[in-house]
Protein backbone atom coordinates (compact mmCIF):
# COMPACT_ATOMS: atom_id res chain seq x y z
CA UNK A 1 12.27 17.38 -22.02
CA UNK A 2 8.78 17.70 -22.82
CA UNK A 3 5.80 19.05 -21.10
CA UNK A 4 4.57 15.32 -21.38
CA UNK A 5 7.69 13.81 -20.92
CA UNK A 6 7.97 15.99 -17.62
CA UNK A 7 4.52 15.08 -16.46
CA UNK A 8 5.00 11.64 -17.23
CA UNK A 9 8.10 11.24 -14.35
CA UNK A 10 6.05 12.99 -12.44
CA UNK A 11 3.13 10.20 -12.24
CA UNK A 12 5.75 7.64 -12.51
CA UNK A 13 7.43 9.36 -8.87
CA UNK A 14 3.96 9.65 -7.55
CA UNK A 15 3.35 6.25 -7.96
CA UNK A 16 6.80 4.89 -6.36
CA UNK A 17 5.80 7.21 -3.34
CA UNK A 18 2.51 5.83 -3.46
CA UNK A 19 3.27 2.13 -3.70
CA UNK A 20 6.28 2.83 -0.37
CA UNK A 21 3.01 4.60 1.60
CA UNK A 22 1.12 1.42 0.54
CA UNK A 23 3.69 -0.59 1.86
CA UNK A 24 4.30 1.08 5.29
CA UNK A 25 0.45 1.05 5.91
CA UNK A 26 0.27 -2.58 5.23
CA UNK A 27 3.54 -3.72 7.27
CA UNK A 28 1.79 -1.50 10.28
CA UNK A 29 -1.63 -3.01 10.36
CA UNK A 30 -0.30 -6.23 9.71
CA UNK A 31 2.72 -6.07 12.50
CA UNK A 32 -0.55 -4.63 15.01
CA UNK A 33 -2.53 -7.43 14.03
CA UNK A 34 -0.27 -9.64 14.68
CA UNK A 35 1.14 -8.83 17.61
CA UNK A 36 1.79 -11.43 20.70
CA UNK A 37 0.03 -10.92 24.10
CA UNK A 38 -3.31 -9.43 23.62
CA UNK A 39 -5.46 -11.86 24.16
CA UNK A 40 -8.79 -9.86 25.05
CA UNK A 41 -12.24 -10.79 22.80
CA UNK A 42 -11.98 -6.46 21.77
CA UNK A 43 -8.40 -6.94 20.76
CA UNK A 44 -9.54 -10.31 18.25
CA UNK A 45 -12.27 -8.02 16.89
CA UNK A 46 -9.56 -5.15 16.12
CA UNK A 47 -7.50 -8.02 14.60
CA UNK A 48 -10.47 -9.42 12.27
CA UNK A 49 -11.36 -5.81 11.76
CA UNK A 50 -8.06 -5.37 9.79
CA UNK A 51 -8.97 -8.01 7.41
CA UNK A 52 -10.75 -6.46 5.03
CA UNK A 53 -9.12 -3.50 4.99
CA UNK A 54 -5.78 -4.93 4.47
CA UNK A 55 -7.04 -6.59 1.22
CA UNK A 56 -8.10 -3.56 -0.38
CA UNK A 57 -4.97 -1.83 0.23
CA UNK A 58 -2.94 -5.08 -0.81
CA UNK A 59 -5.08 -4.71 -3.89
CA UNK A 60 -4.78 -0.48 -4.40
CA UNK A 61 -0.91 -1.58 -3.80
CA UNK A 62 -0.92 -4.37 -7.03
CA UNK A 63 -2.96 -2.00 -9.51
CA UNK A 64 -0.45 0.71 -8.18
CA UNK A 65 2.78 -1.29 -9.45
CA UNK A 66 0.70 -2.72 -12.81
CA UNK A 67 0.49 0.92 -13.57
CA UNK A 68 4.00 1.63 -12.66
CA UNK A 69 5.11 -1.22 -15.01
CA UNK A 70 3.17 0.18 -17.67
CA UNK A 71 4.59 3.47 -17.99
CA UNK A 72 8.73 2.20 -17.47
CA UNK A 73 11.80 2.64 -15.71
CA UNK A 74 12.76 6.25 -14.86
């Protein structure tokens, strides 16, 4: 195997690990967000808070797996 060849599996299992952090992150903020029973003005502006920040890691998490695409299959 190549020094390239090497390198390139390397990028390509950083960016599975990447893309499952991605995914944790987003399936926590989302299952605090949405959680039942707080009902207190500070908790809605925690929930709204969350907003933004959960599209820009939805969207880090997309270019993550167009990249992944692009370089193949292990």
């Amino acid at each position: 195997m190549t020094s390239f060849s090497s390198e390139l599996a390397d990028y390509r299992a950083l960016l599975d690990q990447t893309i499952t952090q991605l995914d944790s992150l987003i399936y926590d903020i989302e299952h605090f967000a949405l959680k039942s029973g707080h009902q207190s003005n500070q908790f809605h502006e925690l929930t709204f808070d969350t907003i933004p920040m959960l599209r820009k890691l939805k969207d880090v998490r997309t270019h993550a797996k167009q990249s992944r695409s692009h370089y193949g299959p292990l």
